[in-house]
C-alpha atoms as a PDB file:
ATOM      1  CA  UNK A   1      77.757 119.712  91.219  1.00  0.00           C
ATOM      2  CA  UNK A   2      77.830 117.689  94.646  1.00  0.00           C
ATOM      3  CA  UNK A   3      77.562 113.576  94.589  1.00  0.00           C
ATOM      4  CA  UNK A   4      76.900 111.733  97.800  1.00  0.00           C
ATOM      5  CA  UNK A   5      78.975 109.040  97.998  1.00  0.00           C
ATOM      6  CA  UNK A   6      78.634 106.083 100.266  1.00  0.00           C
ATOM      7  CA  UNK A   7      81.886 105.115 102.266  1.00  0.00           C
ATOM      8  CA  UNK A   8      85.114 105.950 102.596  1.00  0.00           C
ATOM      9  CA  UNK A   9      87.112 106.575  99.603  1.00  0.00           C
ATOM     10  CA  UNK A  10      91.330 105.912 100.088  1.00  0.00           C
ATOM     11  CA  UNK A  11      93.624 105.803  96.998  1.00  0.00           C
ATOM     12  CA  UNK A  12      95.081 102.788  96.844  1.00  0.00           C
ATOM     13  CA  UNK A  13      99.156 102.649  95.288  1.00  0.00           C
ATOM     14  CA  UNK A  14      99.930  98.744  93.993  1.00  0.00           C
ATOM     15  CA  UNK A  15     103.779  98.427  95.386  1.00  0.00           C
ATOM     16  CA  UNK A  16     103.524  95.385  92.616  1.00  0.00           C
ATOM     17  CA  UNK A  17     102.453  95.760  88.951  1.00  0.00           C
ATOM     18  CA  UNK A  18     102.348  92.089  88.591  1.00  0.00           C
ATOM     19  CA  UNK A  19      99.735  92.207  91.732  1.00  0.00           C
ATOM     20  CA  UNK A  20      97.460  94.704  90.142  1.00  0.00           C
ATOM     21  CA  UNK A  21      98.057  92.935  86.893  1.00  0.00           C
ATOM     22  CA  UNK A  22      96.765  89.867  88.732  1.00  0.00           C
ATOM     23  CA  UNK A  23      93.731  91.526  90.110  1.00  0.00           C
ATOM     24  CA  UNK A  24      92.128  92.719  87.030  1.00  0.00           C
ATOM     25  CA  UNK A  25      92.548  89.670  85.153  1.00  0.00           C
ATOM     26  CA  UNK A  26      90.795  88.263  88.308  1.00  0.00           C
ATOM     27  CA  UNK A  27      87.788  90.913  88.086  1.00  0.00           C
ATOM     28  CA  UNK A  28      88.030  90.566  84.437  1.00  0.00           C
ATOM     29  CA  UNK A  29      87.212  86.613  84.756  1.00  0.00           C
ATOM     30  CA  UNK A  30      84.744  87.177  87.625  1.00  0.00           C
ATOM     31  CA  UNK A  31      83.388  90.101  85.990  1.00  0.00           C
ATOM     32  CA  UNK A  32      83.874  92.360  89.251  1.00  0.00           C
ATOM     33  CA  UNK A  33      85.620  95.363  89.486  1.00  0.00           C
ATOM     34  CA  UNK A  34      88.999  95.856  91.154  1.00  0.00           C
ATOM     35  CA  UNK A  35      87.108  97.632  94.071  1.00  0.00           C
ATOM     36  CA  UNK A  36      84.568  94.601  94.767  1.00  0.00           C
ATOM     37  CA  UNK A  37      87.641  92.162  95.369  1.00  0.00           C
ATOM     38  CA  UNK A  38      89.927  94.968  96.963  1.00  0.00           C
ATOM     39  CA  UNK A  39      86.890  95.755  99.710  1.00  0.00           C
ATOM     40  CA  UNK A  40      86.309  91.875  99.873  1.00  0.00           C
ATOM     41  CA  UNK A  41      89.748  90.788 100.474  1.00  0.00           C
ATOM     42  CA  UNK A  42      89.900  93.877 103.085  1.00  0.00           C
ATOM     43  CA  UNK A  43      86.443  92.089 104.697  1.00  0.00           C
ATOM     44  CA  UNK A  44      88.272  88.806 104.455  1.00  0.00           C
ATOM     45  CA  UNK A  45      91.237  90.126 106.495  1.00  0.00           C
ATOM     46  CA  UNK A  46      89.636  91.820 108.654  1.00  0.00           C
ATOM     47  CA  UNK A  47      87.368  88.637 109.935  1.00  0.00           C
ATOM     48  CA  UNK A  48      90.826  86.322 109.776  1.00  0.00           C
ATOM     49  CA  UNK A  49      92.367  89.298 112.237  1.00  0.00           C
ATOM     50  CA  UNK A  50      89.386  88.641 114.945  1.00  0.00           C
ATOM     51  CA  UNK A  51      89.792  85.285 114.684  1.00  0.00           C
ATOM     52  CA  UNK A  52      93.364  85.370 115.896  1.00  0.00           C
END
């Protein structure tokens, strides 16, 4: 069975616990999944980076 996927997948290693801890209390509060804030804070980078 095929499933078209949208995007780019990468598998993402947390060099923290206590950061990925962080994160899904974070998604669990928002209710959004780790991915959401992951690609978010990857969008907020990347418009802070052009800025500079």
């Amino acid at each position: 069975m095929s499933i078209n996927q949208k995007g780019q997948q990468y598998k993402l290693r947390f060099l923290d616990d206590k950061d990925h801890e962080a994160l899904k209390q974070i998604g669990k509060k928002e209710d959004r999944s780790l991915n959401y804030l992951i690609n978010q804070a990857i969008k907020r980078f990347l418009q802070e980076s052009a800025k500079a």
